[in-house]
PDB file of N, CA and C in Angstrom:
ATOM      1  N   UNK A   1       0.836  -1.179   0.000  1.00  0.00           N
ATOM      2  CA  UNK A   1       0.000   0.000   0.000  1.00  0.00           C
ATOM      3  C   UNK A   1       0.875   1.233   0.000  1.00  0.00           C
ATOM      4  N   UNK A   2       0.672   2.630  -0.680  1.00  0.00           N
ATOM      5  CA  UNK A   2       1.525   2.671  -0.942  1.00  0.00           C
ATOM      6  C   UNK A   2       0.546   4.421  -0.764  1.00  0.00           C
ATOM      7  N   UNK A   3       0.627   5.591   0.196  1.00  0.00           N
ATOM      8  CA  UNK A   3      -0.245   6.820   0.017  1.00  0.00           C
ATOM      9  C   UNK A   3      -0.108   7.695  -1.156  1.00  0.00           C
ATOM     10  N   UNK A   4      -0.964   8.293  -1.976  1.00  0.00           N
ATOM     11  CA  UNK A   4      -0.972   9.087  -3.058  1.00  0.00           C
ATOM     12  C   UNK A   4      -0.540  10.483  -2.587  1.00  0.00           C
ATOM     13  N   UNK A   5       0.644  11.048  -3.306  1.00  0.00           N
ATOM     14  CA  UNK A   5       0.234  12.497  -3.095  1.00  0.00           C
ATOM     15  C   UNK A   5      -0.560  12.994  -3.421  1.00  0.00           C
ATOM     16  N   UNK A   6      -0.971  14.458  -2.746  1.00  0.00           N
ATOM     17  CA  UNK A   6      -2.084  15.185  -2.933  1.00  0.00           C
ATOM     18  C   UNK A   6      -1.304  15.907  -3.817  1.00  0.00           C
ATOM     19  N   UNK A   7      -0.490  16.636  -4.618  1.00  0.00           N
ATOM     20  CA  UNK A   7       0.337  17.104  -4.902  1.00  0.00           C
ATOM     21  C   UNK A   7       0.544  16.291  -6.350  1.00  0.00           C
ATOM     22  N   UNK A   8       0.139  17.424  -7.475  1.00  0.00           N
ATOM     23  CA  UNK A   8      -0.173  16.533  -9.307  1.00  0.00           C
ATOM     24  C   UNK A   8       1.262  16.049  -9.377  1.00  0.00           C
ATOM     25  N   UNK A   9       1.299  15.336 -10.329  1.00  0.00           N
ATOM     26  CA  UNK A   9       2.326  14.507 -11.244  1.00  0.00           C
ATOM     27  C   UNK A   9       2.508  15.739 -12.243  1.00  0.00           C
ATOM     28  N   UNK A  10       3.532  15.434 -12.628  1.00  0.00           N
ATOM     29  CA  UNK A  10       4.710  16.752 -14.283  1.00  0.00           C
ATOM     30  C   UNK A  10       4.629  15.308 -15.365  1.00  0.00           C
ATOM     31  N   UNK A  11       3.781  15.008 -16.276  1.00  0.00           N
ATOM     32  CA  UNK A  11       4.576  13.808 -16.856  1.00  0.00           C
ATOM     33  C   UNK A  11       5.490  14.664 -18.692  1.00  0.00           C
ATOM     34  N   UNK A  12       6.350  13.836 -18.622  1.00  0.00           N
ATOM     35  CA  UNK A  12       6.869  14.037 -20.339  1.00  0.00           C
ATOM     36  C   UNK A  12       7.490  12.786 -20.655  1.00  0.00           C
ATOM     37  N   UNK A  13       7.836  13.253 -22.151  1.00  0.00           N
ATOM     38  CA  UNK A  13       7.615  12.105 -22.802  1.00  0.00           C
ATOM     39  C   UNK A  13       9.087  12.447 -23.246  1.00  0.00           C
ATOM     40  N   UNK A  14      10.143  10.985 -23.351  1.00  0.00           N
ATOM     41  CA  UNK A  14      11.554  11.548 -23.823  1.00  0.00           C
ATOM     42  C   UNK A  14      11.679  10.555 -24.824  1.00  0.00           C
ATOM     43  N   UNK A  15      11.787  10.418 -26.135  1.00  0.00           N
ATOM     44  CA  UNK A  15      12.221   9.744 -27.521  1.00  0.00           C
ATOM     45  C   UNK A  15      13.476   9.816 -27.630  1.00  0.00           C
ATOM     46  N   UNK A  16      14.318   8.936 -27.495  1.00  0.00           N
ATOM     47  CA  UNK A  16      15.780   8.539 -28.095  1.00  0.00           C
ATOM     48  C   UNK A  16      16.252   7.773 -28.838  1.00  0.00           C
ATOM     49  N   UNK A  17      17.646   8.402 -29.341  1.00  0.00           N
ATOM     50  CA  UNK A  17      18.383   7.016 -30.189  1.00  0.00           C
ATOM     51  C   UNK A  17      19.589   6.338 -29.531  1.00  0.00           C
ATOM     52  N   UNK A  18      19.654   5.239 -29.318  1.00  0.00           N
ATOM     53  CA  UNK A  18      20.843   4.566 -29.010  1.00  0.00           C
ATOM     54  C   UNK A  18      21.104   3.964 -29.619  1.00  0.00           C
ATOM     55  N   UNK A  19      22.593   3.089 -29.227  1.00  0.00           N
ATOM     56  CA  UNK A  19      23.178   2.115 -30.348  1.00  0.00           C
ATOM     57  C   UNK A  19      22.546   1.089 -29.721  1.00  0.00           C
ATOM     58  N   UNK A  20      22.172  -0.214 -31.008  1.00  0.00           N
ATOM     59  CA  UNK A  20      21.319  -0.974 -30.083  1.00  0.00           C
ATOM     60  C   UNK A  20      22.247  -2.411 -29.044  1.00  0.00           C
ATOM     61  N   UNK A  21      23.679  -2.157 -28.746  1.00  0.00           N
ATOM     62  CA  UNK A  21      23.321  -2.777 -27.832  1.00  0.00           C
ATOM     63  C   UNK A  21      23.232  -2.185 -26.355  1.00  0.00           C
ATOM     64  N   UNK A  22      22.624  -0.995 -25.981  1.00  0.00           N
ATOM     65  CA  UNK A  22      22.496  -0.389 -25.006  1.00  0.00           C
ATOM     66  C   UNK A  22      21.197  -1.141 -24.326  1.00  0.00           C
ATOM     67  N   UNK A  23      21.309  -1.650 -23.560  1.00  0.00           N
ATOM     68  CA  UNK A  23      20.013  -2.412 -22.950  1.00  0.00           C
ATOM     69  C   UNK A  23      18.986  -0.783 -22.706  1.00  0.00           C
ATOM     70  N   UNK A  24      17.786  -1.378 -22.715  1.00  0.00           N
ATOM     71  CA  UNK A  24      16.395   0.083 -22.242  1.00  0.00           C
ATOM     72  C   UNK A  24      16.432  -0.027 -20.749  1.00  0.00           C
ATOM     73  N   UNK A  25      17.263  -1.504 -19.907  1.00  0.00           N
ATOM     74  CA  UNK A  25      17.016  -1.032 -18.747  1.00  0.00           C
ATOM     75  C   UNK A  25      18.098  -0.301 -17.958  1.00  0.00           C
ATOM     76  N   UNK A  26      19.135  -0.086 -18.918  1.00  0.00           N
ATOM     77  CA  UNK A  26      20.487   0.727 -18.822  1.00  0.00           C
ATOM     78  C   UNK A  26      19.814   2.531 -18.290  1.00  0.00           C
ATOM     79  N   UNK A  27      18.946   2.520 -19.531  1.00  0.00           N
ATOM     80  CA  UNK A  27      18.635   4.360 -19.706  1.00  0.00           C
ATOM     81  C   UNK A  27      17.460   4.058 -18.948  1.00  0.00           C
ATOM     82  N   UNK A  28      16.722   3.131 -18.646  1.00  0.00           N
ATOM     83  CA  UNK A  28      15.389   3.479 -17.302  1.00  0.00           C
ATOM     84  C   UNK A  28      16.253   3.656 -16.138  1.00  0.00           C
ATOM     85  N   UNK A  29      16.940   3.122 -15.999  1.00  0.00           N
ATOM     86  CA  UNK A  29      18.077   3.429 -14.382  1.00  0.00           C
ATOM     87  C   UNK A  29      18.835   4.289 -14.226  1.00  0.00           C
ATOM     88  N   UNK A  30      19.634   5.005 -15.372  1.00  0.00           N
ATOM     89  CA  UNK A  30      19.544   6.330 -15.504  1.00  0.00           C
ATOM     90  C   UNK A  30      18.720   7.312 -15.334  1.00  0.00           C
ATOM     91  N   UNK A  31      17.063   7.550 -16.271  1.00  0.00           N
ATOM     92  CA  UNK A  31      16.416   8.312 -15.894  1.00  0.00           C
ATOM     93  C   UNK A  31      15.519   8.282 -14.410  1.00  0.00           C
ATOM     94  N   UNK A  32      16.173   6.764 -13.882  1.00  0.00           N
ATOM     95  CA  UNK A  32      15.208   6.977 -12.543  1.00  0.00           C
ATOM     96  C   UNK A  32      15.972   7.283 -11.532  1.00  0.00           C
ATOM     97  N   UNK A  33      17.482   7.076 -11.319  1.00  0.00           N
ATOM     98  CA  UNK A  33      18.031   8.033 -10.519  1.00  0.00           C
ATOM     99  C   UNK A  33      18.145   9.229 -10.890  1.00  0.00           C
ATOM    100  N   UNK A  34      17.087  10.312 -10.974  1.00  0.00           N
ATOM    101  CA  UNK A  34      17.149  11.644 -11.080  1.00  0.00           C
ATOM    102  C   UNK A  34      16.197  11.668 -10.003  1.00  0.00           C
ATOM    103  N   UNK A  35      16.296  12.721  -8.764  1.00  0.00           N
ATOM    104  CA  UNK A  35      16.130  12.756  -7.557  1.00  0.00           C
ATOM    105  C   UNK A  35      14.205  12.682  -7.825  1.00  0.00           C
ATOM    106  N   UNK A  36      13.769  13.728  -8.701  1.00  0.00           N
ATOM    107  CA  UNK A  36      12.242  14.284  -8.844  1.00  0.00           C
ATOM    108  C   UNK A  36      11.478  12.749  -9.506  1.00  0.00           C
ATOM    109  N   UNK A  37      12.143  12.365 -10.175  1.00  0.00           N
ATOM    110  CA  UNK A  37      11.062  10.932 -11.057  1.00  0.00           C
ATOM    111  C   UNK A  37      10.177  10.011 -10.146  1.00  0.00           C
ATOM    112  N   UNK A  38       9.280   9.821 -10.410  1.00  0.00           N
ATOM    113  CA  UNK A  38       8.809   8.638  -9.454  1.00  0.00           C
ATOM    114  C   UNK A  38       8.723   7.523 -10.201  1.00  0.00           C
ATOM    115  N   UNK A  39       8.361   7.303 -11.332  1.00  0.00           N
ATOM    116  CA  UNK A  39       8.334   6.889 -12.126  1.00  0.00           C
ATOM    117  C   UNK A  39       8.817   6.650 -13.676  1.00  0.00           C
ATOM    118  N   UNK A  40       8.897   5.493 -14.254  1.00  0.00           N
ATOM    119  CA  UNK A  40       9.565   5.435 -15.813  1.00  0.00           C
ATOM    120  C   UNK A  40       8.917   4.783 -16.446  1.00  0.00           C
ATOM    121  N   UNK A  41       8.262   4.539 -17.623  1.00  0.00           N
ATOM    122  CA  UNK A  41       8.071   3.287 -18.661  1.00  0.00           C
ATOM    123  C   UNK A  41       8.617   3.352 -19.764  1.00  0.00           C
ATOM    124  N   UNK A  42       8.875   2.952 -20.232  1.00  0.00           N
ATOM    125  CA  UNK A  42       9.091   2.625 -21.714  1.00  0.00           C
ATOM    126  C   UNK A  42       8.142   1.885 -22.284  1.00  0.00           C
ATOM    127  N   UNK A  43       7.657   2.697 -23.088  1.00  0.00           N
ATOM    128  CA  UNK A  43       6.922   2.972 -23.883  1.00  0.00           C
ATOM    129  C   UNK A  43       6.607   1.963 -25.679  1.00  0.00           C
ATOM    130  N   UNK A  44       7.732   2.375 -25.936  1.00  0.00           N
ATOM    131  CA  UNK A  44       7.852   2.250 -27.639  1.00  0.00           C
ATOM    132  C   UNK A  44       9.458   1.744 -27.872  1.00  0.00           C
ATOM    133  N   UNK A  45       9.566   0.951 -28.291  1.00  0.00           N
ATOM    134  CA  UNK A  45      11.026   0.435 -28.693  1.00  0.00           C
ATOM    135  C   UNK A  45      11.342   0.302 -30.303  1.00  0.00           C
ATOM    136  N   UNK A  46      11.851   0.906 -30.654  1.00  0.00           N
ATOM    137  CA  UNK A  46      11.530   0.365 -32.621  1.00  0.00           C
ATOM    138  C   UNK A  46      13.162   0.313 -32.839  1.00  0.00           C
ATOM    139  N   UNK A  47      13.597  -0.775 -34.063  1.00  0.00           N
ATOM    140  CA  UNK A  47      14.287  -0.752 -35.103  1.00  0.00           C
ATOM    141  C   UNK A  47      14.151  -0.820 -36.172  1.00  0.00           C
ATOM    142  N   UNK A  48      13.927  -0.347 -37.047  1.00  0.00           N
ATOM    143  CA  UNK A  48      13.921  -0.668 -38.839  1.00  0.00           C
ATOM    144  C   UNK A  48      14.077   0.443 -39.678  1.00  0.00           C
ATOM    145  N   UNK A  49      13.619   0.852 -40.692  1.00  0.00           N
ATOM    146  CA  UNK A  49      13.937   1.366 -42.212  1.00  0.00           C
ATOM    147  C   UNK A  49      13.799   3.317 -41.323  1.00  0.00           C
ATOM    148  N   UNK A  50      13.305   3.622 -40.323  1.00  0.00           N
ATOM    149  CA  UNK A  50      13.046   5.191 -39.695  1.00  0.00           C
ATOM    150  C   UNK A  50      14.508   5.759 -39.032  1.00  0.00           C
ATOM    151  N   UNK A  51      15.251   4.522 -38.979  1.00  0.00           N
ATOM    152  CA  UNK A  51      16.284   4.501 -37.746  1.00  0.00           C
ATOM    153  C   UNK A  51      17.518   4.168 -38.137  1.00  0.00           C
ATOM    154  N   UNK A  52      18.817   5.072 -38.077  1.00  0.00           N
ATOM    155  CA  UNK A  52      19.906   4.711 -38.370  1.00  0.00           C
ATOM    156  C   UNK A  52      20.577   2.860 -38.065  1.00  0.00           C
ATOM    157  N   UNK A  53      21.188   2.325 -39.062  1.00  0.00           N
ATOM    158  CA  UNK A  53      21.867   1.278 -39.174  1.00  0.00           C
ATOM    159  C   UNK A  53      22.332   1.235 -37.747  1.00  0.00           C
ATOM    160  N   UNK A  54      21.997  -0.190 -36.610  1.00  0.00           N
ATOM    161  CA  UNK A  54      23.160  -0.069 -35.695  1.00  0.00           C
ATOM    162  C   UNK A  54      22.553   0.472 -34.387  1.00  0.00           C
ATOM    163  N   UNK A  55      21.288   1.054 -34.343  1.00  0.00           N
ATOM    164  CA  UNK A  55      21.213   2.034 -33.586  1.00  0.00           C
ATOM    165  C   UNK A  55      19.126   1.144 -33.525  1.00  0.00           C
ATOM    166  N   UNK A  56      18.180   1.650 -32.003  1.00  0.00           N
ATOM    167  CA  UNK A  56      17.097   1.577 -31.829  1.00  0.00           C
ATOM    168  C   UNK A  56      16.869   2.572 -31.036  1.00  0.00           C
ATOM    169  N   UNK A  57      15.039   3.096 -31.388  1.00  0.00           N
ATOM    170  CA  UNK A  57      14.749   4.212 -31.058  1.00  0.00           C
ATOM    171  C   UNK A  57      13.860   3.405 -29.128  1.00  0.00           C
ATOM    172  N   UNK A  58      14.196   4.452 -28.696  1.00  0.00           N
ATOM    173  CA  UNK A  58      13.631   3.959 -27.302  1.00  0.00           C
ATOM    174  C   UNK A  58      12.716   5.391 -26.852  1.00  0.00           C
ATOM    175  N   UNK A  59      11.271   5.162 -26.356  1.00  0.00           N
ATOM    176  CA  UNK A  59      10.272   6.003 -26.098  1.00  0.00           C
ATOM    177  C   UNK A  59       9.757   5.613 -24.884  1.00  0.00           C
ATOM    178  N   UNK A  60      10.554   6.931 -23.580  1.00  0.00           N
ATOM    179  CA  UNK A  60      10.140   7.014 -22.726  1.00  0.00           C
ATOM    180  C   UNK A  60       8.579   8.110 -21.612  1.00  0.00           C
ATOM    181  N   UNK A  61       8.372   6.997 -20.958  1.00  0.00           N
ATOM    182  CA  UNK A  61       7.018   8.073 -20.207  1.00  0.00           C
ATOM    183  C   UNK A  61       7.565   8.037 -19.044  1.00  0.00           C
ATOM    184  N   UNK A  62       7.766   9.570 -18.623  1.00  0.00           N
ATOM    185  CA  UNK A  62       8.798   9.808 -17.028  1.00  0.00           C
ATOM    186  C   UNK A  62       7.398  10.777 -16.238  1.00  0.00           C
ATOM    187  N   UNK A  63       7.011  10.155 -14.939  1.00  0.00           N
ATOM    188  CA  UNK A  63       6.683  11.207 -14.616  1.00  0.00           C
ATOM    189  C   UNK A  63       7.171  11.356 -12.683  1.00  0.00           C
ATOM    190  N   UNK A  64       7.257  13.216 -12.634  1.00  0.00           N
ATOM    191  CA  UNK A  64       7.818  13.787 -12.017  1.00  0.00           C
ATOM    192  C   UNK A  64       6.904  13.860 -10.642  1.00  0.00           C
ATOM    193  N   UNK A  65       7.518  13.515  -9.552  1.00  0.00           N
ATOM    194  CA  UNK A  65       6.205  13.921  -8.762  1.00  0.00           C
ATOM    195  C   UNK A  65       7.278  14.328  -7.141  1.00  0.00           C
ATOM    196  N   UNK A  66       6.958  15.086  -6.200  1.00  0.00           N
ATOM    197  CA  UNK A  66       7.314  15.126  -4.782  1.00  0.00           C
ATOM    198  C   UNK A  66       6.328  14.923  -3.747  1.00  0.00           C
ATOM    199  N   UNK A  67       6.214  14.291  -3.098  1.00  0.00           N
ATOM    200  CA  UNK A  67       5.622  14.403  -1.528  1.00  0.00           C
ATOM    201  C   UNK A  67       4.787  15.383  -0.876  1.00  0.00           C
ATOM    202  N   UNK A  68       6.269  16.465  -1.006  1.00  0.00           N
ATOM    203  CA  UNK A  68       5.509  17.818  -0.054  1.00  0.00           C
ATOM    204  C   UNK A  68       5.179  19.326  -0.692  1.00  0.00           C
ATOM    205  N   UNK A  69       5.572  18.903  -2.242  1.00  0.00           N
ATOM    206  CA  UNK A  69       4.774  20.193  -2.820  1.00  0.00           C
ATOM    207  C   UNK A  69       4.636  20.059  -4.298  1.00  0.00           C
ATOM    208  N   UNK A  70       4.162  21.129  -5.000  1.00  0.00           N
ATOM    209  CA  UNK A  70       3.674  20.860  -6.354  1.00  0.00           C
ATOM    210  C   UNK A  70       5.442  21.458  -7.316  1.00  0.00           C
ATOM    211  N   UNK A  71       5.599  20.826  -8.069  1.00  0.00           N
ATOM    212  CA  UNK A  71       6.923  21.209  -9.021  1.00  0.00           C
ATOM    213  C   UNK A  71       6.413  22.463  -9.624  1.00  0.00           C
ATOM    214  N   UNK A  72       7.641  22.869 -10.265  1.00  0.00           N
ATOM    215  CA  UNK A  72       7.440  23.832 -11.004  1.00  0.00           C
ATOM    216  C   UNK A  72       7.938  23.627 -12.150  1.00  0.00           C
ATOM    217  N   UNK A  73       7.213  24.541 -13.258  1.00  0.00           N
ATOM    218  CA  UNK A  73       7.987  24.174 -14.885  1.00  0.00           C
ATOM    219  C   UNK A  73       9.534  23.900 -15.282  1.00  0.00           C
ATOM    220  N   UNK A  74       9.853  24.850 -14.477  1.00  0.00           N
ATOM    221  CA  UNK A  74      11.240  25.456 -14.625  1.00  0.00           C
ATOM    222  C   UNK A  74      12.028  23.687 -13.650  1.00  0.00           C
ATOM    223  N   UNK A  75      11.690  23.605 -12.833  1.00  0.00           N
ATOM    224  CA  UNK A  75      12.144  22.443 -12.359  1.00  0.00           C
ATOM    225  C   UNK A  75      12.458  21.130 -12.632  1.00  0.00           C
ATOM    226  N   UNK A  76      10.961  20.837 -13.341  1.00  0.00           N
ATOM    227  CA  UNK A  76      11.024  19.430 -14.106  1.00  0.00           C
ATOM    228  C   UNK A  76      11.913  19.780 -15.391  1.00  0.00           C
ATOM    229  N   UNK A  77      11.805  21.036 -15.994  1.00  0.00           N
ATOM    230  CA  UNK A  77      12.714  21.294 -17.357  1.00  0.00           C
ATOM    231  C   UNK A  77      14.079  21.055 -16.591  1.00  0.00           C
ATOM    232  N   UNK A  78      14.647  21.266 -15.945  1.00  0.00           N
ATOM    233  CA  UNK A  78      15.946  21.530 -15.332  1.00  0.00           C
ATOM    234  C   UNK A  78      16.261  19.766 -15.203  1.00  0.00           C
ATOM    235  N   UNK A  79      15.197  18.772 -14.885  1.00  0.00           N
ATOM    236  CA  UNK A  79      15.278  17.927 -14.425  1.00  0.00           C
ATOM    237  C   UNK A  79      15.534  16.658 -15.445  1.00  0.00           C
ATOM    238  N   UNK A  80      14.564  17.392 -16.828  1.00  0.00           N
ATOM    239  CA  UNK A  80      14.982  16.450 -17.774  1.00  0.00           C
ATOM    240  C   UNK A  80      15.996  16.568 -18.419  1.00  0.00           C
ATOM    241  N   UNK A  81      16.577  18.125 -18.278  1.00  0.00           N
ATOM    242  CA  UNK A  81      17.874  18.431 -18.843  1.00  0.00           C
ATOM    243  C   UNK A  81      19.182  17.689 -18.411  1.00  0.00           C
ATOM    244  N   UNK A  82      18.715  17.751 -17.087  1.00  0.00           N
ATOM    245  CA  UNK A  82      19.932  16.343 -16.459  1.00  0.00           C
ATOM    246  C   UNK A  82      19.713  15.040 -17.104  1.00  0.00           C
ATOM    247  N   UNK A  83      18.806  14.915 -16.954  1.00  0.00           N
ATOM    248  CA  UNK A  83      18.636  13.280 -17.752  1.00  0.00           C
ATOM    249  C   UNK A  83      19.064  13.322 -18.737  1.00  0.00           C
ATOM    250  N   UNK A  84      18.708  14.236 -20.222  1.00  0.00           N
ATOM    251  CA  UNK A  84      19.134  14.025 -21.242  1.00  0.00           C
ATOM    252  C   UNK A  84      20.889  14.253 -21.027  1.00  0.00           C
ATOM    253  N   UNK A  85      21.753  15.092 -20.378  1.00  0.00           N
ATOM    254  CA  UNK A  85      22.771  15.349 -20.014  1.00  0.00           C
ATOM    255  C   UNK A  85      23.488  13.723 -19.670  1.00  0.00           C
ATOM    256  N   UNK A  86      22.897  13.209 -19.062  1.00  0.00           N
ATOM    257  CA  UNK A  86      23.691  12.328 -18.516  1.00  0.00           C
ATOM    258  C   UNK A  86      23.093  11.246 -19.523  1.00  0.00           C
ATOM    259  N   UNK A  87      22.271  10.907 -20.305  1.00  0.00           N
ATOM    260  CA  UNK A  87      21.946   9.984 -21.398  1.00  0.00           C
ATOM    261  C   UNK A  87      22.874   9.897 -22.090  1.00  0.00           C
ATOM    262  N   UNK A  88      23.192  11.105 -22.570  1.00  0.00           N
ATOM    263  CA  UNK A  88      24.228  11.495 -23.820  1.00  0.00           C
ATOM    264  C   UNK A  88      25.557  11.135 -23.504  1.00  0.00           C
ATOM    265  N   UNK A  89      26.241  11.629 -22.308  1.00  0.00           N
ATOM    266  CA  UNK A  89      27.208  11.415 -22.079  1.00  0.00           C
ATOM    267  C   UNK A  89      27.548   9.336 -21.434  1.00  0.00           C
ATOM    268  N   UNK A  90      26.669   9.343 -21.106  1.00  0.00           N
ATOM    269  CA  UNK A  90      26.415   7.648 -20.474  1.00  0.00           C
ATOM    270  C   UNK A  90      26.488   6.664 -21.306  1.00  0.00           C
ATOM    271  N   UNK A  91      25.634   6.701 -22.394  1.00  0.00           N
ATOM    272  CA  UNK A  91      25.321   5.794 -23.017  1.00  0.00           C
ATOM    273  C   UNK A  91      25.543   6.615 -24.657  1.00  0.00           C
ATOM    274  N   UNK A  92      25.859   7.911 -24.999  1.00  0.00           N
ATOM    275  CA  UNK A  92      25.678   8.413 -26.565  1.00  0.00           C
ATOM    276  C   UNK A  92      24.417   8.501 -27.248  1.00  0.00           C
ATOM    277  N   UNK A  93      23.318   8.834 -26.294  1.00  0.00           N
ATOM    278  CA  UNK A  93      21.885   8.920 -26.990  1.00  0.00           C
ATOM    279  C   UNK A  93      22.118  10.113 -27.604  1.00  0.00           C
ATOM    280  N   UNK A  94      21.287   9.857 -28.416  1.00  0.00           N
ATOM    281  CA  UNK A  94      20.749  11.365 -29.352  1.00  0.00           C
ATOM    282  C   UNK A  94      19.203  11.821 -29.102  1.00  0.00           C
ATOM    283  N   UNK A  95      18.370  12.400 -29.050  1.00  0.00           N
ATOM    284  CA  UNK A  95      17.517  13.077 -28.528  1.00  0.00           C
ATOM    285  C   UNK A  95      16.434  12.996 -30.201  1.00  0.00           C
ATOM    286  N   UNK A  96      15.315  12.110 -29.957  1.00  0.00           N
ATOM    287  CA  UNK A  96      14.456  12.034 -31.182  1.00  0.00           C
ATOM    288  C   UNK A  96      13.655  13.421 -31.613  1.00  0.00           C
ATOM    289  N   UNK A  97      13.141  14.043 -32.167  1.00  0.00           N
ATOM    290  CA  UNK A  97      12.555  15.196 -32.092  1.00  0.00           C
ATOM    291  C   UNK A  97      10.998  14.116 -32.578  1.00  0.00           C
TER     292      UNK A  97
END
């Protein structure tokens, strides 16, 4: 059992490219040690004819949540910026648009 905050969820959505032998549970453990996440899924996994030779697209659903108060824009942006920061440098993702 597990109490709900009263306090909304931030969710976004992060699309990447990796090389494919980067496991998805490599970059979920990445994006879930970021202090704000409560959560991760992955979403969408694709390889074929959209996606560079060598490489699979991975589509994540992160959402942001705290305890004792409501986030702010500027926060969760700050928050995915680390993630993508440390994606890139971790593993060499590229950022899907």
């Amino acid at each position: 059992y597990e109490v709900s905050s009263p306090f909304p969820e931030a969710i976004r959505d992060l699309a990447l490219a990796v090389n494919s032998s980067v496991p998805a549970e490599q970059v979920s453990e990445i994006i879930t040690g970021e202090t704000l996440v409560k959560s991760v899924t992955l979403f969408d996994s694709y390889q074929g004819s959209q996606i560079e030779v060598g490489k699979k697209s991975l589509a994540y659903r992160i959402v942001f949540q705290v305890s004792n108060r409501t986030l702010t824009a500027e926060e969760v942006g700050k928050s995915v910026q680390t993630i993508i920061n440390r994606l890139v440098s971790e593993t060499g993702a590229t950022i899907r648009e």
